[in-house]
C-alpha atoms as a PDB file:
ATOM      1  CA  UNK A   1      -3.804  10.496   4.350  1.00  0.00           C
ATOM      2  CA  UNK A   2      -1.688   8.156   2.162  1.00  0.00           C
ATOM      3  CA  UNK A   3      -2.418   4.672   1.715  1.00  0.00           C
ATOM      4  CA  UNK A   4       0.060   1.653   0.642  1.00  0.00           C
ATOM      5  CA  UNK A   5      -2.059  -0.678  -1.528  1.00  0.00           C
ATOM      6  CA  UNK A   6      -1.354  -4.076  -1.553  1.00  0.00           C
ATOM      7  CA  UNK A   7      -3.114  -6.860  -3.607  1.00  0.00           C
ATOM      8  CA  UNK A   8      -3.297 -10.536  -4.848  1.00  0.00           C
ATOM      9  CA  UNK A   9      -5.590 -11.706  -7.670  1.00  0.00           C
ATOM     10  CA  UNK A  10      -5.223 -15.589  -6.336  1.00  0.00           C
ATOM     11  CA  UNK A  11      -4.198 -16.441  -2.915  1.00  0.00           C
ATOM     12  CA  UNK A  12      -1.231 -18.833  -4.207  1.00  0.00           C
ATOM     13  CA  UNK A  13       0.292 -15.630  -5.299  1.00  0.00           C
ATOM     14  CA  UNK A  14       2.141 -13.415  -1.987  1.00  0.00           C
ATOM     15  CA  UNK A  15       0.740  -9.941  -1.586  1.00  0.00           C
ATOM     16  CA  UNK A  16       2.587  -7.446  -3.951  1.00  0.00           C
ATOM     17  CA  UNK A  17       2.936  -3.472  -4.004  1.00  0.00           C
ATOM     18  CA  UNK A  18      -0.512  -1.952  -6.133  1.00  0.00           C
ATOM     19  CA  UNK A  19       0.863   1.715  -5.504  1.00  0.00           C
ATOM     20  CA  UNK A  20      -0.471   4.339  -3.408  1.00  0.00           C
ATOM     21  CA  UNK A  21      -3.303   6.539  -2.821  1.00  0.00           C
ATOM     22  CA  UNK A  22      -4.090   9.604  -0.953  1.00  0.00           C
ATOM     23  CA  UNK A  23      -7.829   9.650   0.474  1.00  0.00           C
ATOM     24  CA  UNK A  24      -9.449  11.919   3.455  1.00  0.00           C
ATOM     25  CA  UNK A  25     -10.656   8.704   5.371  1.00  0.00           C
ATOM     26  CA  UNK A  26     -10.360   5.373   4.970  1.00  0.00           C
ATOM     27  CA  UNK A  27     -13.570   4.766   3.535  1.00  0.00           C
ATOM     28  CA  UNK A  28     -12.935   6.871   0.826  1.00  0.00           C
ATOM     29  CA  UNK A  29      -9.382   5.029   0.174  1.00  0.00           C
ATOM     30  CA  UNK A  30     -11.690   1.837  -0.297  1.00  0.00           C
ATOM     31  CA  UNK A  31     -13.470   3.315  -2.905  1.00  0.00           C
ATOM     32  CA  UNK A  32     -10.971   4.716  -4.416  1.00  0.00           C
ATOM     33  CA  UNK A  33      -8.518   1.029  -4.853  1.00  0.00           C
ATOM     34  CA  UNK A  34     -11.653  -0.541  -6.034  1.00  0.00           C
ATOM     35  CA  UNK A  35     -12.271   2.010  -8.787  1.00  0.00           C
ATOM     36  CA  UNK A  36      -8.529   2.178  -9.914  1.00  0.00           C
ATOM     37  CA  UNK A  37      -7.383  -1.167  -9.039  1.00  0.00           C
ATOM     38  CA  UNK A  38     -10.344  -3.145 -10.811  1.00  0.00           C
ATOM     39  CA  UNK A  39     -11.621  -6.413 -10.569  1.00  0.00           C
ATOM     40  CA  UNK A  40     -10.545 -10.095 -10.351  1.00  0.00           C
ATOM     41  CA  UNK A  41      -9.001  -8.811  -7.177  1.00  0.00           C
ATOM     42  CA  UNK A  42      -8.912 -11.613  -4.247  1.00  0.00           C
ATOM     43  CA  UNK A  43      -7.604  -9.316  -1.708  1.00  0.00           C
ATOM     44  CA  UNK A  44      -6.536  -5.573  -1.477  1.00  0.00           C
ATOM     45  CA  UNK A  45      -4.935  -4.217   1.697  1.00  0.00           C
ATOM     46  CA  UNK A  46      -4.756  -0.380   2.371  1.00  0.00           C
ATOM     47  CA  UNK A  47      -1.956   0.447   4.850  1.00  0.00           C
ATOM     48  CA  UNK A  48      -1.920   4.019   6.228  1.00  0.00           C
ATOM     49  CA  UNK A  49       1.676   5.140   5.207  1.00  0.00           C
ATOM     50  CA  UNK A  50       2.167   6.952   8.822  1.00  0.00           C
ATOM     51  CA  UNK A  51       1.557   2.855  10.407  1.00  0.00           C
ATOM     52  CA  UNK A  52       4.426   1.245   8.437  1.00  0.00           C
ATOM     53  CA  UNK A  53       6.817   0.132  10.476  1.00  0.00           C
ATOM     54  CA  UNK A  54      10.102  -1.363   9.039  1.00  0.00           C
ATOM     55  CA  UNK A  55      11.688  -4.131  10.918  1.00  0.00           C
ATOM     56  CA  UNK A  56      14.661  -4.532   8.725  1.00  0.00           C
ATOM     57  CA  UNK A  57      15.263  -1.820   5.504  1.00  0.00           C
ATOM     58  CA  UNK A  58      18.956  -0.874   4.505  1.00  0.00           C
ATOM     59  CA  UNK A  59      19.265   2.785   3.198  1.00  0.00           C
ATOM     60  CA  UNK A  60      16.957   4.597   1.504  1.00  0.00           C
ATOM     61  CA  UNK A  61      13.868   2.812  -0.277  1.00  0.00           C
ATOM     62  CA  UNK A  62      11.209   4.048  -3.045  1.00  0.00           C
ATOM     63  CA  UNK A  63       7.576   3.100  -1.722  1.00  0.00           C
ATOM     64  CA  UNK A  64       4.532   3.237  -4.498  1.00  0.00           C
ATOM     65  CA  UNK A  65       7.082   6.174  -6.490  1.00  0.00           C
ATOM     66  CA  UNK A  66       7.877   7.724  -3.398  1.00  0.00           C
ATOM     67  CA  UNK A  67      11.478   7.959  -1.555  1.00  0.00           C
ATOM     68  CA  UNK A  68      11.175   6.709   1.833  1.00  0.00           C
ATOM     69  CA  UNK A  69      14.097   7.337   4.350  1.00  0.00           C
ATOM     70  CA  UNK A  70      15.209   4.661   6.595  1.00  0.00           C
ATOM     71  CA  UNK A  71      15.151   5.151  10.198  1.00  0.00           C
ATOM     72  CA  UNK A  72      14.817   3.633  13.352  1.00  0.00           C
ATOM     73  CA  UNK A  73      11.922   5.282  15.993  1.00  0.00           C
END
C-alpha cells in the first residue's frame, strides 16, 4: 500500500508533503517514516494514497514524485 507522508517539526509551521512510502500494513509504514524521516519531528501523518480524496484539484497533479490524475468519483 502507498502512504502520503505528511510532517511538521513545530506546530506553528502547517503540515507539508514528506514524500511517500510503500509498506504492507500500516504498522510497517510507521516504522518505516520514522527511520527515513528522522527526528525533531512534532507530527508525521501517513495517509493511505487509495483514501485521498480531492475536494478541489485542477488538471493533473504530481503527489510525493508521482502523477496523479484528477477526477471526480
Amino acid at each position: 500500500m502507498r502512504y502520503l507522508v505528511l510532517g511538521r517539526k513545530s506546530y506553528a509551521q502547517p503540515l507539508e508533503e514528506q514524500g511517500m512510502l510503500e509498506a504492507p500494513d500500516a504498522e510497517s509504514a510507521r516504522r518505516q517514516a520514522r527511520s527515513g524521516l528522522g527526528e525533531g519531528w512534532v507530527e508525521l501523518v501517513l495517509v493511505p494514497l487509495d483514501q485521498v480524496r480531492w475536494v478541489l484539484q485542477a488538471g493533473a497533479a504530481r503527489l510525493g514524485g508521482m502523477e496523479v490524475e484528477s477526477r471526480v468519483d
